[in-house]
N, C-alpha and C. Protein backbone atom coordinates (compact mmCIF):
# COMPACT_ATOMS: atom_id res chain seq x y z
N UNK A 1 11.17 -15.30 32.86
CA UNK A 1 12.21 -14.39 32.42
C UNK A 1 11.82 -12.97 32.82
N UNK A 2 12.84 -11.97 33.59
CA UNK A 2 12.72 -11.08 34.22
C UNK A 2 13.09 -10.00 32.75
N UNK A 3 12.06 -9.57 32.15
CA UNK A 3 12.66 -7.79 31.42
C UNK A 3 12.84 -6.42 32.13
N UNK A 4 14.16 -5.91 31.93
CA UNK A 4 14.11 -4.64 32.89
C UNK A 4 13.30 -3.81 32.43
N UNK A 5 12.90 -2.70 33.34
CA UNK A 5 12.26 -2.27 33.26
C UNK A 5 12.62 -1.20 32.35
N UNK A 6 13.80 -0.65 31.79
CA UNK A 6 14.19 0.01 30.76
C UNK A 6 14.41 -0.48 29.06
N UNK A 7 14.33 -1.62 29.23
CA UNK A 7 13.78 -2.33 27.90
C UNK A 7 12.44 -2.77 27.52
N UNK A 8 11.52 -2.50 28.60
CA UNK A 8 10.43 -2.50 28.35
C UNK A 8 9.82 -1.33 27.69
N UNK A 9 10.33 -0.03 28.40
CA UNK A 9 10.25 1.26 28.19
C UNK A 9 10.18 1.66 26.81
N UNK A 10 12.05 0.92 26.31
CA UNK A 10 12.15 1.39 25.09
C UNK A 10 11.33 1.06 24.04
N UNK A 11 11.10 -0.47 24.45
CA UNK A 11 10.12 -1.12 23.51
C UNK A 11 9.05 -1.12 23.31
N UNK A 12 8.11 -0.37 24.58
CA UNK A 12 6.95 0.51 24.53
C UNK A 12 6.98 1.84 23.55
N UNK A 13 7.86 2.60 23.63
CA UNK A 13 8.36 3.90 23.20
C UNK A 13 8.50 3.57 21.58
N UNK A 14 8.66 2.48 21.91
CA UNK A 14 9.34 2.13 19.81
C UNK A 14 8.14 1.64 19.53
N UNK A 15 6.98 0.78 19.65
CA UNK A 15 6.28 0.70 19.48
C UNK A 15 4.87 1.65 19.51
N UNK A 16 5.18 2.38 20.25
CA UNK A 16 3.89 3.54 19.72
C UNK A 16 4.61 4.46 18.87
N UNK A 17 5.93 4.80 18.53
CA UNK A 17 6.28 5.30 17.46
C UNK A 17 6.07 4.63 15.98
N UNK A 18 5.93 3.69 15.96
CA UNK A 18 5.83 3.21 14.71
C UNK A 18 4.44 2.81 14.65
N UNK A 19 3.72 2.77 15.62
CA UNK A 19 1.82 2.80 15.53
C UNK A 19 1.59 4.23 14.86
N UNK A 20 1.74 5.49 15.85
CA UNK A 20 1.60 6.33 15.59
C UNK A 20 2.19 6.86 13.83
N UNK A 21 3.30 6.30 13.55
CA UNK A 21 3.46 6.72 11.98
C UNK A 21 2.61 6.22 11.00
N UNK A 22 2.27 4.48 11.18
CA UNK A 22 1.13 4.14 10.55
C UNK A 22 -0.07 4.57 10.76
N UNK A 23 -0.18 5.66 11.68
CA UNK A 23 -1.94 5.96 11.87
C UNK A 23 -1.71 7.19 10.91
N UNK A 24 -0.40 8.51 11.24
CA UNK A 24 -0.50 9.20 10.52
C UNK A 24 -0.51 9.08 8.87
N UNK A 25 -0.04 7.63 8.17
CA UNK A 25 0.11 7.41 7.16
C UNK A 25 -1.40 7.07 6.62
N UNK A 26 -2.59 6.85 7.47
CA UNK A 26 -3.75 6.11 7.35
C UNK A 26 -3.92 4.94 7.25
N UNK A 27 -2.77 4.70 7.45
CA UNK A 27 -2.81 2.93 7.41
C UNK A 27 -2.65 2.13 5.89
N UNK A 28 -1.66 2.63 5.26
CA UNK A 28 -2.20 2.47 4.02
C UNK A 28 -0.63 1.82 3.33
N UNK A 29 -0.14 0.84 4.17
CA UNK A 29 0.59 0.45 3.86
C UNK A 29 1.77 1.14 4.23
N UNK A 30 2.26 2.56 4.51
CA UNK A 30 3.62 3.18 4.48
C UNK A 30 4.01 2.97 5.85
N UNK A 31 3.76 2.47 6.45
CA UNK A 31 5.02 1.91 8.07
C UNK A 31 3.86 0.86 8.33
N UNK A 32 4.18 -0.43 7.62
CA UNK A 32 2.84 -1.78 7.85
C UNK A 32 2.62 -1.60 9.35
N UNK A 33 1.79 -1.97 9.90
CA UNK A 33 1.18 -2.38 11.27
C UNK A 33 1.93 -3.58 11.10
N UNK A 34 1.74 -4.46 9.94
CA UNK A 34 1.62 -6.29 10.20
C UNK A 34 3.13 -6.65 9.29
N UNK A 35 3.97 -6.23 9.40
CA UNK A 35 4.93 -6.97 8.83
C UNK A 35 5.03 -8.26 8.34
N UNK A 36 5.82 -8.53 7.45
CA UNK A 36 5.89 -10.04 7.12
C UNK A 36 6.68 -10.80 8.50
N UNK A 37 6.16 -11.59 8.49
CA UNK A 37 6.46 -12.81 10.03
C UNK A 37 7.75 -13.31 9.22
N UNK A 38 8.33 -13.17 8.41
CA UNK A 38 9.96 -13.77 8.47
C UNK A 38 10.60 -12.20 8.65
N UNK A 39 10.32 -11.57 8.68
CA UNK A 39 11.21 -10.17 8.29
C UNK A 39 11.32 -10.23 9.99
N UNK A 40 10.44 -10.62 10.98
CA UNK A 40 10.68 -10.17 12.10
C UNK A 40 11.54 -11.24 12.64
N UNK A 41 11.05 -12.64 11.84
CA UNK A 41 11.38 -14.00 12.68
C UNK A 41 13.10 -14.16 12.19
N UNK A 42 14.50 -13.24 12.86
CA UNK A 42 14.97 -13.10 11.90
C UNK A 42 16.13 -14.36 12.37
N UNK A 43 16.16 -15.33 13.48
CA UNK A 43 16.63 -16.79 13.22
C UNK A 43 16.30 -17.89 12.44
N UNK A 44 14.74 -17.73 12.17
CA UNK A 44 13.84 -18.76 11.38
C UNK A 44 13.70 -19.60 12.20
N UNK A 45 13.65 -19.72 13.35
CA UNK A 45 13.02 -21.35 14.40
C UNK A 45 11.31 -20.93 14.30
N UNK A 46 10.48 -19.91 13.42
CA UNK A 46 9.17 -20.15 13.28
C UNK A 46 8.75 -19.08 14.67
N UNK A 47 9.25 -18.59 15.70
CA UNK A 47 9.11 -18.34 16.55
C UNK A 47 9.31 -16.66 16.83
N UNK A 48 8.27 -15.42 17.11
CA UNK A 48 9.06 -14.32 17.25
C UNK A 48 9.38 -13.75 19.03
N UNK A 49 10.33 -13.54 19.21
CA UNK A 49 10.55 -13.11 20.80
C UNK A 49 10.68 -11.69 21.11
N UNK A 50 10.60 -11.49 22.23
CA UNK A 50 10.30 -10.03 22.27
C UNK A 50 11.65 -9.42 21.96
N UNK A 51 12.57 -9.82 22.05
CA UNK A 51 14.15 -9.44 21.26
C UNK A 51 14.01 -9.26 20.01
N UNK A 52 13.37 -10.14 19.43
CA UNK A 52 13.37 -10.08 17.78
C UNK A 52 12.33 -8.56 17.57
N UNK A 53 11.17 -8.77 18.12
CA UNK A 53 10.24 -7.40 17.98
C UNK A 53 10.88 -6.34 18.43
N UNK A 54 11.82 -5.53 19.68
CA UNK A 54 12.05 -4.79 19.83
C UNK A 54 13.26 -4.84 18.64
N UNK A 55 14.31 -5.38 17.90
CA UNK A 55 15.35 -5.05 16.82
C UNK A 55 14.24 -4.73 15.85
N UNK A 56 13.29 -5.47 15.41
CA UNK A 56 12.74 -5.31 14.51
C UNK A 56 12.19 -3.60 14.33
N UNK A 57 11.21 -2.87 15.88
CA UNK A 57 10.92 -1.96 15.80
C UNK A 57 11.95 -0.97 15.71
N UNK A 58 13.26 -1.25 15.92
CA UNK A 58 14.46 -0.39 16.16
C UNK A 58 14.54 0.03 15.14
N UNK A 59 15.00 -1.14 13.99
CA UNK A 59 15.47 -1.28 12.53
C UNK A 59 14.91 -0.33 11.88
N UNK A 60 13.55 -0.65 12.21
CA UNK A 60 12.30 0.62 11.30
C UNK A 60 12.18 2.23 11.61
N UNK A 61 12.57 2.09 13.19
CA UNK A 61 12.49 3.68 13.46
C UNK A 61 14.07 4.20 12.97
N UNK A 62 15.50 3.45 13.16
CA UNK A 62 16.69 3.84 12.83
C UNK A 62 16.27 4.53 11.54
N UNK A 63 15.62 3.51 10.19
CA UNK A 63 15.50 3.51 9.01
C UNK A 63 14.85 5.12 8.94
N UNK A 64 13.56 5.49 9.81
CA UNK A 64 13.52 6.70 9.50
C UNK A 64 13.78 7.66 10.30
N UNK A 65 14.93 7.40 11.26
CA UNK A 65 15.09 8.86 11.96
C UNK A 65 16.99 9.05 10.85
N UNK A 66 16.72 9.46 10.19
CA UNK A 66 18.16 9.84 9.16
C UNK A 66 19.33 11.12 9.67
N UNK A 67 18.79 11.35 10.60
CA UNK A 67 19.66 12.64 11.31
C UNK A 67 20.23 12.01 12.54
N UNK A 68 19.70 10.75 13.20
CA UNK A 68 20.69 9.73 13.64
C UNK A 68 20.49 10.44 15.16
N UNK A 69 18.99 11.25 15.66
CA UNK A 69 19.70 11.92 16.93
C UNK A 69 18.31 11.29 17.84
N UNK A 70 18.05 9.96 17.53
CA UNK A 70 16.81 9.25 18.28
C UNK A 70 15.88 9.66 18.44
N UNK A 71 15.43 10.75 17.42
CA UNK A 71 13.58 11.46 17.69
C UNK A 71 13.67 11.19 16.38
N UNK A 72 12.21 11.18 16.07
CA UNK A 72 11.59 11.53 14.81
C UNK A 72 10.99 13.01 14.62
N UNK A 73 11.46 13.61 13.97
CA UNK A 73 11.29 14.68 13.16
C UNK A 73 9.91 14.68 12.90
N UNK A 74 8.62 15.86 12.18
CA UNK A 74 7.86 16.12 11.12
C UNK A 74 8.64 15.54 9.87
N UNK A 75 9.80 15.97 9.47
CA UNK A 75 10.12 16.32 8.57
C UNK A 75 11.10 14.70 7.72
N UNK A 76 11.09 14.16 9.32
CA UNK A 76 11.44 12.88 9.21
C UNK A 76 10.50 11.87 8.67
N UNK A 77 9.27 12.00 8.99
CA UNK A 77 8.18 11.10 9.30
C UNK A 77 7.99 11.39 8.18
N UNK A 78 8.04 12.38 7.47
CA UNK A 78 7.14 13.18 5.82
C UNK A 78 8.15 12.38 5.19
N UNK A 79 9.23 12.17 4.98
CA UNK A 79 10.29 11.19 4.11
C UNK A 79 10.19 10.51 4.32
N UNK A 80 9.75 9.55 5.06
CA UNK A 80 9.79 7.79 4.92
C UNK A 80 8.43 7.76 4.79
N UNK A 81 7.54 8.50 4.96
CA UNK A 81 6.08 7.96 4.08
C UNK A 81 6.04 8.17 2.85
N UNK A 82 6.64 9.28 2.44
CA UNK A 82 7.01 9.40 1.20
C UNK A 82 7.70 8.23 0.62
N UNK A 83 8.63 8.20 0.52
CA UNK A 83 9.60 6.73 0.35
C UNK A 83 8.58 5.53 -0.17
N UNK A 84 7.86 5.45 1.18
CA UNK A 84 7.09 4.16 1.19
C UNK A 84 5.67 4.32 0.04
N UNK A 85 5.22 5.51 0.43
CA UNK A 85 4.48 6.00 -1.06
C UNK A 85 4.86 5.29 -2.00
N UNK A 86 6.23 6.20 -2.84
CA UNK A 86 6.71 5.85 -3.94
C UNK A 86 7.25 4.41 -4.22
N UNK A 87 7.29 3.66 -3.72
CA UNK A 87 7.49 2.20 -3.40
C UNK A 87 6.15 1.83 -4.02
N UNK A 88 4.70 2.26 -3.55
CA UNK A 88 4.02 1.56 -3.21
C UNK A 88 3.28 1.97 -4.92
N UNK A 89 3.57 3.10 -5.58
CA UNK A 89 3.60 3.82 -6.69
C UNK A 89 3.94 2.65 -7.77
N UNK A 90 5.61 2.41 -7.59
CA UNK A 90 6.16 1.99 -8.55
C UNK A 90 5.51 0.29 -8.72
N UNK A 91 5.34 0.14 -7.51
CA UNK A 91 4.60 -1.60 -7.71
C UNK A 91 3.19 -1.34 -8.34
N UNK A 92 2.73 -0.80 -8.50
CA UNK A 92 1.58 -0.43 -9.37
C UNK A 92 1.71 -0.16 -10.43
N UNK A 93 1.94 0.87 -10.67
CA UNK A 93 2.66 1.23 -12.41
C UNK A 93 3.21 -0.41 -13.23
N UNK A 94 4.19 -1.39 -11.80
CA UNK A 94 4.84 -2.36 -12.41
C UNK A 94 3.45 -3.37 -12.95
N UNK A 95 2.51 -3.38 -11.96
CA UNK A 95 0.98 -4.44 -12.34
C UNK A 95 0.71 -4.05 -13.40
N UNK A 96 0.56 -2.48 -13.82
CA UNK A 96 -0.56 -1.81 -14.90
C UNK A 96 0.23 -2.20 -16.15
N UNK A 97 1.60 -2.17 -16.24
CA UNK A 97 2.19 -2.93 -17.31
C UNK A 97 2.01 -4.00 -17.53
N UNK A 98 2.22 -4.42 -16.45
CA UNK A 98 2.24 -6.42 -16.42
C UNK A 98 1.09 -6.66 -17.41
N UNK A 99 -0.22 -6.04 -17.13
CA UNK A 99 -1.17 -6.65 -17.21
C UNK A 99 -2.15 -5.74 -18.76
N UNK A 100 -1.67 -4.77 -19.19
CA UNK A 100 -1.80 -4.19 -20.41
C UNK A 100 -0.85 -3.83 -21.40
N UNK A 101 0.62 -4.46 -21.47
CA UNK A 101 1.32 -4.32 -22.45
C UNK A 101 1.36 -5.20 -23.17
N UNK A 102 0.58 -5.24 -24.07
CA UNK A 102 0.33 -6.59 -24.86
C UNK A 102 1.31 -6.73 -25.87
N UNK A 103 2.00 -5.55 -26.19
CA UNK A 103 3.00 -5.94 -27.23
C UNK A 103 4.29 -6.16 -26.51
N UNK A 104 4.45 -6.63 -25.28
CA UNK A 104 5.71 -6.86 -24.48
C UNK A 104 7.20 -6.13 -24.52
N UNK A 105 6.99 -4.69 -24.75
CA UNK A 105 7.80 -3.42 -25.21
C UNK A 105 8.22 -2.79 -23.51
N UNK A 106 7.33 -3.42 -22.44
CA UNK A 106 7.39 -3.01 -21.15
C UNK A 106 7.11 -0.92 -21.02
N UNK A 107 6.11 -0.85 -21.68
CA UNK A 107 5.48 0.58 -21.35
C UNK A 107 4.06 -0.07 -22.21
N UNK A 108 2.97 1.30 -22.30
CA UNK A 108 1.40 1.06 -22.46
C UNK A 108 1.44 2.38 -23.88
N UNK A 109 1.30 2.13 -24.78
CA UNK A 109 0.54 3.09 -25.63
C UNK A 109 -0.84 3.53 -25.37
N UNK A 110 -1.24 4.25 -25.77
CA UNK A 110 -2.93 4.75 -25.76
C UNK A 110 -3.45 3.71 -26.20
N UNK A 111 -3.59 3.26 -27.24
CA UNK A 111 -4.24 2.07 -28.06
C UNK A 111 -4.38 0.53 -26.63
N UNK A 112 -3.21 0.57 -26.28
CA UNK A 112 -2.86 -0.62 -25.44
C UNK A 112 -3.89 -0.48 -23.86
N UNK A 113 -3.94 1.26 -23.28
CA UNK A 113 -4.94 1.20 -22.39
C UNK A 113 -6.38 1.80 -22.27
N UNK A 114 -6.59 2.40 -23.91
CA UNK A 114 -7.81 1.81 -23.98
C UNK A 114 -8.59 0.86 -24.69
N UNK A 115 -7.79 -0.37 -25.10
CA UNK A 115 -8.62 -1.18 -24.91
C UNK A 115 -8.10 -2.15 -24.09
N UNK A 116 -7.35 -1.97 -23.15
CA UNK A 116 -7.81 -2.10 -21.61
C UNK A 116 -9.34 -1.80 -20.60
N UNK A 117 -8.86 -0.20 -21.03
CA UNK A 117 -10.02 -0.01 -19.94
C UNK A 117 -11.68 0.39 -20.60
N UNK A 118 -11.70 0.56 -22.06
CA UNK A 118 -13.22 1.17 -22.96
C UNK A 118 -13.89 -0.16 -22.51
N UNK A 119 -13.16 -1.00 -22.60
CA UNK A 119 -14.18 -2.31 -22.25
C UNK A 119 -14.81 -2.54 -21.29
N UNK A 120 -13.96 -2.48 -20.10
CA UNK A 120 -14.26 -2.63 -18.94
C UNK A 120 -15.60 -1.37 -18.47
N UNK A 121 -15.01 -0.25 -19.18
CA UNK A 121 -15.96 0.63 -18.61
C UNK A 121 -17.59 0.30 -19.71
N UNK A 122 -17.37 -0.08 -20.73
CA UNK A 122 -18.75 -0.01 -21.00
C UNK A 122 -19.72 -1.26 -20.58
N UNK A 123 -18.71 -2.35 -20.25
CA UNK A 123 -19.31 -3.44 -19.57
C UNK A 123 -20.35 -3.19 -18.12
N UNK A 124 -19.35 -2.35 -17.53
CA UNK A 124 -19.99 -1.90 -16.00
C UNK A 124 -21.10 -0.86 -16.07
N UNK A 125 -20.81 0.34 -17.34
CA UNK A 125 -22.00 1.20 -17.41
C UNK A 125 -23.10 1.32 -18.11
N UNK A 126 -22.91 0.31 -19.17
CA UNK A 126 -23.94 0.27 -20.32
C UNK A 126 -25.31 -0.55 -19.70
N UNK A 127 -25.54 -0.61 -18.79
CA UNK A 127 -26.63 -0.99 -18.18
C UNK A 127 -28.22 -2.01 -18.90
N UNK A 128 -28.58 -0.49 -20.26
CA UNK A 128 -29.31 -1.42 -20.76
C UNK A 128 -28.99 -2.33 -22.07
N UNK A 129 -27.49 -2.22 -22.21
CA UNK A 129 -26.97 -3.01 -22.91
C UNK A 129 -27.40 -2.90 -24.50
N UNK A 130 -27.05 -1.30 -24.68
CA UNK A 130 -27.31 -1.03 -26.22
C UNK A 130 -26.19 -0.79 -26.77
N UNK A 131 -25.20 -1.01 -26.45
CA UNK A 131 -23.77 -0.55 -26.78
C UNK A 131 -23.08 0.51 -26.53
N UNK A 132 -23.97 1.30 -25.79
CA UNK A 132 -23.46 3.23 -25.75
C UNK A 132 -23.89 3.07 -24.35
N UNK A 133 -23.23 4.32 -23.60
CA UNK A 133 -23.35 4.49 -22.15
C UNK A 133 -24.51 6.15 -22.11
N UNK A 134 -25.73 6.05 -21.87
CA UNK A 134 -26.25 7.10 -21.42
C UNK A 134 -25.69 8.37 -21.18
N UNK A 135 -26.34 9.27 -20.47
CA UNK A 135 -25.86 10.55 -19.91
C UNK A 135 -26.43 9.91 -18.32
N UNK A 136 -27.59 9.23 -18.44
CA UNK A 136 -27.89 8.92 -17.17
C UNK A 136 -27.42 7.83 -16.43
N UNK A 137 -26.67 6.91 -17.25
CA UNK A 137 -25.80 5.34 -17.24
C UNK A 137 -24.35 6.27 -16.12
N UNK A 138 -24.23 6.94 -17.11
CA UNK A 138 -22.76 7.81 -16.63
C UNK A 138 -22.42 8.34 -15.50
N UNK A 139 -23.70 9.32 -14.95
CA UNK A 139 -23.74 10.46 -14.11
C UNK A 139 -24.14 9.42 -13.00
N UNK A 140 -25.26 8.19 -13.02
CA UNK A 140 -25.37 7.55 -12.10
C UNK A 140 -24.68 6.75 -10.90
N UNK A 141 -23.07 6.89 -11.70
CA UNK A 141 -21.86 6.66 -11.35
C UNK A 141 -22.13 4.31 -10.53
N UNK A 142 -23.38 4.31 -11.09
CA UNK A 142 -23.37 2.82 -10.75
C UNK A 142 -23.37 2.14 -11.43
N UNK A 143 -22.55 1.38 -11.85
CA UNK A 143 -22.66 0.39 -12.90
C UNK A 143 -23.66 -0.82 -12.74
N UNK A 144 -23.27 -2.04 -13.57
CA UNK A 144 -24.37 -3.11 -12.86
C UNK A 144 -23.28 -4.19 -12.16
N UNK A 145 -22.25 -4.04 -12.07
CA UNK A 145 -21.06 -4.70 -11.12
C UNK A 145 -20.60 -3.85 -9.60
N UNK A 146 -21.52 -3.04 -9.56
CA UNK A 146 -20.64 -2.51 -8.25
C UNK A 146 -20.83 -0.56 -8.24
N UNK A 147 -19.56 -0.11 -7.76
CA UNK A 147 -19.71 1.49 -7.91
C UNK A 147 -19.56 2.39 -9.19
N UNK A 148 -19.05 0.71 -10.29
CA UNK A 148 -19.57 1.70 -11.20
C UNK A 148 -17.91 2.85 -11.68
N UNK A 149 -17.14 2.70 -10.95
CA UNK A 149 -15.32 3.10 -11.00
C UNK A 149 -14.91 1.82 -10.94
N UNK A 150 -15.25 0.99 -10.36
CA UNK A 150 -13.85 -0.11 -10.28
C UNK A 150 -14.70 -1.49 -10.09
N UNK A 151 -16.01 -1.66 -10.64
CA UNK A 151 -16.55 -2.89 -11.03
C UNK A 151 -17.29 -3.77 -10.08
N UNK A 152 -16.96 -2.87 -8.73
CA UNK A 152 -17.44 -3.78 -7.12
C UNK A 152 -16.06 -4.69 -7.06
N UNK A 153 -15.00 -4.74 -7.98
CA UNK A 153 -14.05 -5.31 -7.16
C UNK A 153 -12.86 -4.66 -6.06
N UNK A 154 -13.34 -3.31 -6.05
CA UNK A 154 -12.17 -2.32 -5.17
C UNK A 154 -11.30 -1.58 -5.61
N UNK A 155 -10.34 -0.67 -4.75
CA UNK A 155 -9.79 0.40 -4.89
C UNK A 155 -8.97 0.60 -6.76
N UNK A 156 -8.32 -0.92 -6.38
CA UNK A 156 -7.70 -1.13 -7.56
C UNK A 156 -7.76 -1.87 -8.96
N UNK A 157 -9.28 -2.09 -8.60
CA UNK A 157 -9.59 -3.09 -10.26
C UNK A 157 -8.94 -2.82 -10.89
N UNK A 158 -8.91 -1.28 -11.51
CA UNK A 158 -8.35 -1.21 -12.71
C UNK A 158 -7.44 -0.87 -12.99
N UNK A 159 -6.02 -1.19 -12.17
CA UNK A 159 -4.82 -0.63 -12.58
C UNK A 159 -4.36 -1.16 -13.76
């Protein structure tokens, strides 16, 4: 199968635009690199073609060029990371409920996140296991699970 050489172009062009937004985003989820494989696969025969990838990259740059004049803006690029930010915000906030509203009211009282988190933290810092956390337990910022913030399980243990 012969691609012209102006759909290659575009689809080069659309594709380092939407690399380049995920690099400026740090990679951190706000324009994925890796999309979900049905979002692209959008017949479902399991299969993606370079038709499906170039609509797909289209879809995403249309989505953030909002002035509709085929460039991306600064000012463009700053709103759909934003966007995707706050997306990425609200699914968190939605876990930290999920997983500390014990009286099922769907919000967290004080009472509700700390004893969520007093536990967790004196588990990780109390080191010699007298019930109280040092000045030197504290400042050492290492717990006996990890860094000592988030247990050695990562960014988000403790949402």
């Amino acid at each position: 199968m012969k691609i012209p050489k102006r759909s290659t172009g575009l689809a080069t062009c659309l594709a380092l635009a939407c690399v380049s937004m995920a690099a400026a985003e740090g990679h951190t989820g706000g324009m994925q690199m890796r999309p979900d494989f049905d979002e692209i696969d959008t017949n479902g025969d399991g299969r993606i073609t370079p038709a499906e990838m170039t609509a797909h990259m289209q879809a995403r740059f249309d989505a953030a060029d909002t002035d509709g004049d085929g460039l991306l803006s600064r000012d463009e690029m700053v709103s759909r990371m934003m966007e995707r930010q706050a997306d990425r915000m609200a699914r968190r906030a939605d876990r930290m409920i999920e997983r500390h509203d014990a009286d099922g009211d769907g919000q967290i009282s004080l009472d509700e996140m700390q004893a969520a988190r007093q536990g967790g933290m004196m588990n990780r810092m109390d080191r010699d296991d007298d019930g109280a956390i040092s000045r030197e337990e504290f400042t050492s910022g290492s717990g006996r699970h990890g860094d000592g913030h988030h247990g050695g399980k990562g960014r988000n243990a403790d949402e």
